[in-house]
N, C-alpha and C. Protein backbone atom coordinates (compact mmCIF):
# COMPACT_ATOMS: atom_id res chain seq x y z
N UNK A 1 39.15 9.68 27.79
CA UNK A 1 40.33 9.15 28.41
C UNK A 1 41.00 8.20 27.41
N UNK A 2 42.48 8.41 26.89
CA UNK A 2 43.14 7.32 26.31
C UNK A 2 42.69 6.15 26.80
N UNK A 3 43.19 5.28 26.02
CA UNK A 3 43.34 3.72 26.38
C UNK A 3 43.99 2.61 25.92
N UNK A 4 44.71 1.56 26.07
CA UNK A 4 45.50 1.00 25.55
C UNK A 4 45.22 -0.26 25.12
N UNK A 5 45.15 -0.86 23.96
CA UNK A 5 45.04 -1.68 23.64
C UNK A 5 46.03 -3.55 23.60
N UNK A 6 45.85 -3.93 24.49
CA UNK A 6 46.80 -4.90 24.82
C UNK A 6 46.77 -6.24 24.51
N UNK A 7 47.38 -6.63 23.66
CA UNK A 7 48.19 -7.87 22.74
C UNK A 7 47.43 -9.11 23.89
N UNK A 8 46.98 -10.06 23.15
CA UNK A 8 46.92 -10.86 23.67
C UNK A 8 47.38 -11.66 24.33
N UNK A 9 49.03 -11.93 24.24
CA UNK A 9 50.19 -12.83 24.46
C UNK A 9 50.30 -11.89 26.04
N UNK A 10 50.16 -10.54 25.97
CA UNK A 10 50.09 -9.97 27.66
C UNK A 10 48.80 -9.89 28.31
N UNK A 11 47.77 -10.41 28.29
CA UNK A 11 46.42 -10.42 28.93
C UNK A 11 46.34 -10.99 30.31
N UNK A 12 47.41 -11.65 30.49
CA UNK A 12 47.58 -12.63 31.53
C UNK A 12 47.82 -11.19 32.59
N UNK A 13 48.79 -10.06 32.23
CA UNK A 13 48.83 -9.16 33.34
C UNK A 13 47.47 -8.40 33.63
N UNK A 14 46.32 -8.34 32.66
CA UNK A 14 45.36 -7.28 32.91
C UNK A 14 43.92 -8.42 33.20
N UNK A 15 44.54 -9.28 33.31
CA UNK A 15 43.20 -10.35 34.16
C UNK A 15 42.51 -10.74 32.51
N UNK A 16 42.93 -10.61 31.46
CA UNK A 16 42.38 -10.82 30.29
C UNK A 16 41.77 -9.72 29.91
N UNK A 17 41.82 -8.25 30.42
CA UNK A 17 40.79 -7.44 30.00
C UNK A 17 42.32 -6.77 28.43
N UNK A 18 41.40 -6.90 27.14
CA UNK A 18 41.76 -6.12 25.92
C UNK A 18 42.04 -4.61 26.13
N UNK A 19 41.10 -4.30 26.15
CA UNK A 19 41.17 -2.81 26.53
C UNK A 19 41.49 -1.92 27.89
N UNK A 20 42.37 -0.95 28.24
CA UNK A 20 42.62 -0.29 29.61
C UNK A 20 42.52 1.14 29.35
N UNK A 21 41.46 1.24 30.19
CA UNK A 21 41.54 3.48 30.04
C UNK A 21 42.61 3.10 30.83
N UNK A 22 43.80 4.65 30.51
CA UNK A 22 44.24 5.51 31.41
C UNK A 22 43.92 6.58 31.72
N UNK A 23 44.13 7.62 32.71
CA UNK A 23 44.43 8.54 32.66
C UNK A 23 45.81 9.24 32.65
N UNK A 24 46.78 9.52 31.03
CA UNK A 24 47.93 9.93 30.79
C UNK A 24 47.87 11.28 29.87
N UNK A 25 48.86 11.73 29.90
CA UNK A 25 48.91 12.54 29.00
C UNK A 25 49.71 12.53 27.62
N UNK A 26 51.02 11.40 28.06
CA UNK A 26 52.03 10.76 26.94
C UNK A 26 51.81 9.31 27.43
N UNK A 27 52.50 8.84 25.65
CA UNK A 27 52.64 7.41 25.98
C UNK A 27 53.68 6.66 27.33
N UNK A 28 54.03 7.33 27.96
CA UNK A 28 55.16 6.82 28.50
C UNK A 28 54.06 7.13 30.03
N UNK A 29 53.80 8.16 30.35
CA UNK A 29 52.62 7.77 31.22
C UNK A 29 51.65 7.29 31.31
N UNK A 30 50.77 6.47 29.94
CA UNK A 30 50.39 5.78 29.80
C UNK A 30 50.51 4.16 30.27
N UNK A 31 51.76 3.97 30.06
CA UNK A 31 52.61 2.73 30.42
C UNK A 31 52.83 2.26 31.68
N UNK A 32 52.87 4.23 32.10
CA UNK A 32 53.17 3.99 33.88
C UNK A 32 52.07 3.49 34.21
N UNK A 33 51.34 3.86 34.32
CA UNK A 33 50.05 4.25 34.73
C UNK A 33 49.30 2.61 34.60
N UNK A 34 49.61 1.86 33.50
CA UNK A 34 49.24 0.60 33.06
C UNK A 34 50.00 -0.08 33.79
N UNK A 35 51.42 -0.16 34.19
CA UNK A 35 52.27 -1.05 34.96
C UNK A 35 51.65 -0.65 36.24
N UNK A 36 51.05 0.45 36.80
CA UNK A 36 50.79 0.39 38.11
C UNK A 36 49.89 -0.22 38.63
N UNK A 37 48.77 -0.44 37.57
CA UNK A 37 47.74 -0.93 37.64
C UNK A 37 48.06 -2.37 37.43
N UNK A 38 48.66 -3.45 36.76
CA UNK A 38 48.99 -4.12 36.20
C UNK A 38 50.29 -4.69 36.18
N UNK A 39 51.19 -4.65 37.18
CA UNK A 39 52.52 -4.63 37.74
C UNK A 39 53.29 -5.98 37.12
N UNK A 40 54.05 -5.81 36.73
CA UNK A 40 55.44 -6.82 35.76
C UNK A 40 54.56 -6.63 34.15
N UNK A 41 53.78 -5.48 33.65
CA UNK A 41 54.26 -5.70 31.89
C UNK A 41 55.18 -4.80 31.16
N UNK A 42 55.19 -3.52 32.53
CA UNK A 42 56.17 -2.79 31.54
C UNK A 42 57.82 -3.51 31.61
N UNK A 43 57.79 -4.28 32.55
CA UNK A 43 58.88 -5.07 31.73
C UNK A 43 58.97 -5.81 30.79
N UNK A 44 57.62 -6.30 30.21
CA UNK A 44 57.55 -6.94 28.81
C UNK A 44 58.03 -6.05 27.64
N UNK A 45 57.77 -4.43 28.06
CA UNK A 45 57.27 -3.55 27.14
C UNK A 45 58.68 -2.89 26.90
N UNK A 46 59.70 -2.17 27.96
CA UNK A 46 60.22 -1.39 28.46
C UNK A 46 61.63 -2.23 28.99
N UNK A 47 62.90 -1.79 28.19
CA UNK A 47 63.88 -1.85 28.41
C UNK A 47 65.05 -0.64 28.76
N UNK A 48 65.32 -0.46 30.19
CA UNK A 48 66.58 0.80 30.92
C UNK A 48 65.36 1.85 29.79
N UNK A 49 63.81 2.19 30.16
CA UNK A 49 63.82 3.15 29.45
C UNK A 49 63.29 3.17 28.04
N UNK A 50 63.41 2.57 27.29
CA UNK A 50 63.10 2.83 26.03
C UNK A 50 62.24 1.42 25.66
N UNK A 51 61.32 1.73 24.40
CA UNK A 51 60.34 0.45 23.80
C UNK A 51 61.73 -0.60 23.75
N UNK A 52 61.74 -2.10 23.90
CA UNK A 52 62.10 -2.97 23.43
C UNK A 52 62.36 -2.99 21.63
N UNK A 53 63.24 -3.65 21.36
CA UNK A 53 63.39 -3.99 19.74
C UNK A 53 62.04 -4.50 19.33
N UNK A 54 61.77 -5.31 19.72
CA UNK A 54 60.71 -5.91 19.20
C UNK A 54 59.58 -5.94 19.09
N UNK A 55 58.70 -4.73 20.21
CA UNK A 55 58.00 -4.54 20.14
C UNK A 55 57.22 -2.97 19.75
N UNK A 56 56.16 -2.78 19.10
CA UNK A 56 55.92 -1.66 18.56
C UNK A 56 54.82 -1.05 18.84
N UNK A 57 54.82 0.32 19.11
CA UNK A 57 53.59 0.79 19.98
C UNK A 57 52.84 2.33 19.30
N UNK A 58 51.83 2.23 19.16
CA UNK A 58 51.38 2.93 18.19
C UNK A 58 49.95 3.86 18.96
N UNK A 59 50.35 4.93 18.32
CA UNK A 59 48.78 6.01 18.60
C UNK A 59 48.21 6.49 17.15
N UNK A 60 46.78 5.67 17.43
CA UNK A 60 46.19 5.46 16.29
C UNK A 60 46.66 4.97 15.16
N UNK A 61 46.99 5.35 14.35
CA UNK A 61 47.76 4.44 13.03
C UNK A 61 49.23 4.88 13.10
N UNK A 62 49.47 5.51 13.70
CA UNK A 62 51.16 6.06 13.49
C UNK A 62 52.04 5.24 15.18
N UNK A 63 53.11 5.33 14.23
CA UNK A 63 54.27 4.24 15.32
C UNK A 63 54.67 5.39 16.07
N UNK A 64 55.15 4.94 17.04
CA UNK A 64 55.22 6.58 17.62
C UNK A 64 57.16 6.42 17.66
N UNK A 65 57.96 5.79 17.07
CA UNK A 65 59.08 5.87 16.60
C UNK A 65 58.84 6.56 15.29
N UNK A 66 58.00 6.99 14.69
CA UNK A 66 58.31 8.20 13.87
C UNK A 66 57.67 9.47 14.72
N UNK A 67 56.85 9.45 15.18
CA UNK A 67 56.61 10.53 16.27
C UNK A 67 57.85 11.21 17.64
N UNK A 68 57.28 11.45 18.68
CA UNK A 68 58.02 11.53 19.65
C UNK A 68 58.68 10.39 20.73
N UNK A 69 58.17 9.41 20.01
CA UNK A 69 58.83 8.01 20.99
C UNK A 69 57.83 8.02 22.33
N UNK A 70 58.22 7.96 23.88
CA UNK A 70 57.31 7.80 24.78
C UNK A 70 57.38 9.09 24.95
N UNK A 71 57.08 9.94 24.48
CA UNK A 71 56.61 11.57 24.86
C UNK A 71 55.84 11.66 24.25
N UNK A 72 55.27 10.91 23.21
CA UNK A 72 54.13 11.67 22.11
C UNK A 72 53.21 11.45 22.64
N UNK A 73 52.57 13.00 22.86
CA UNK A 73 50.95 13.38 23.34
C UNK A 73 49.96 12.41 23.03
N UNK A 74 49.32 12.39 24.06
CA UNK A 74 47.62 11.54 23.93
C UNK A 74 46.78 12.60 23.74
N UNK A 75 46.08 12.23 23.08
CA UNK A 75 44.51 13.36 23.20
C UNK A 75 43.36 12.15 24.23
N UNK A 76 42.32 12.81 24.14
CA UNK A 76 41.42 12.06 25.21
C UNK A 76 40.64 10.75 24.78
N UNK A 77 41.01 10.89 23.54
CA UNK A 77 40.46 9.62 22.81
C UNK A 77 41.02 8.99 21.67
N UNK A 78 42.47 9.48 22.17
CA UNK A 78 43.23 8.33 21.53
C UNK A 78 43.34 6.85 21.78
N UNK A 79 43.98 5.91 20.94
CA UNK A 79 43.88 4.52 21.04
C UNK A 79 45.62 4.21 21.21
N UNK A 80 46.06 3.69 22.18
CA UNK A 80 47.24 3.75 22.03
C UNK A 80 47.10 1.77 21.74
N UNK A 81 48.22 1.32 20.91
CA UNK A 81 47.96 0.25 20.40
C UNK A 81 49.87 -0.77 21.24
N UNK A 82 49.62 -1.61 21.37
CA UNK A 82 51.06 -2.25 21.76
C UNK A 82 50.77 -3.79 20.87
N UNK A 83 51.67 -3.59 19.86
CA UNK A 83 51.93 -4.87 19.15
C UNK A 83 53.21 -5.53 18.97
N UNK A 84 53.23 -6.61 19.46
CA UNK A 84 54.66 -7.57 19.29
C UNK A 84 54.77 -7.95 18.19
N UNK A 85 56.44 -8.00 17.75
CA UNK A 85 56.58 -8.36 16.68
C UNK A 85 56.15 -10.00 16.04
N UNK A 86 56.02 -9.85 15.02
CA UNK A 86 55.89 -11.82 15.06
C UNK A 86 57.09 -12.08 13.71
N UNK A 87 57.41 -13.08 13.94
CA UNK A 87 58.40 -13.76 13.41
C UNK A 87 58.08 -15.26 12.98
N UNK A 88 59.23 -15.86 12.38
CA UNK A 88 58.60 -17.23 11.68
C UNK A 88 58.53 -17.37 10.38
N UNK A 89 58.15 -18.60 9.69
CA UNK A 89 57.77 -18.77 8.98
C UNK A 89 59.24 -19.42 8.22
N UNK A 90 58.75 -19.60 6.99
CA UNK A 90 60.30 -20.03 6.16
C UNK A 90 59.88 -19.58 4.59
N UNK A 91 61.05 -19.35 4.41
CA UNK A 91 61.29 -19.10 2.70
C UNK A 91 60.74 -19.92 1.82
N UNK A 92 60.45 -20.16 0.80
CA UNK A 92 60.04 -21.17 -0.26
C UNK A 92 60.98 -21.24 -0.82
């Protein structure tokens, strides 16, 4: 069964648990499937539809904005990954 790996800064929706099997077949039912369980993150995640700017979501090492976006296939033991951008810092 996929599973999603979830950012710390959102743990507060999954009771603190890191890791969530789904049962999906794409990332985008993945998400569902995680907001249902887990209700207000795909609005962290998910804007009218599409990933947010800022945040980036990945199966296994590949972004899936070079893939199929929220259509790209899961296999059964994929790792689907959700990482926020980070920002900061200053120039020298």
């Amino acid at each position: 069964m996929p599973s999603i790996r979830v950012p710390s800064g959102l743990r507060s929706f999954t009771g603190g648990a890191a890791d969530i099997e789904v049962a999906a077949t794409t990332v985008r039912d993945a998400l569902t499937e995680l907001d249902r369980r887990h209700p207000g993150i795909a609005a962290k995640l998910l804007h009218d539809g599409a990933v947010k700017p800022f945040i980036k979501i990945f199966v296994g090492p590949d972004d899936i904005g070079g893939l199929s976006g929220l259509e790209t296939k899961l296999g059964e033991r994929d790792e689907v990954a959700i990482v926020p951008a980070i920002a900061g810092g200053r120039d020298a």
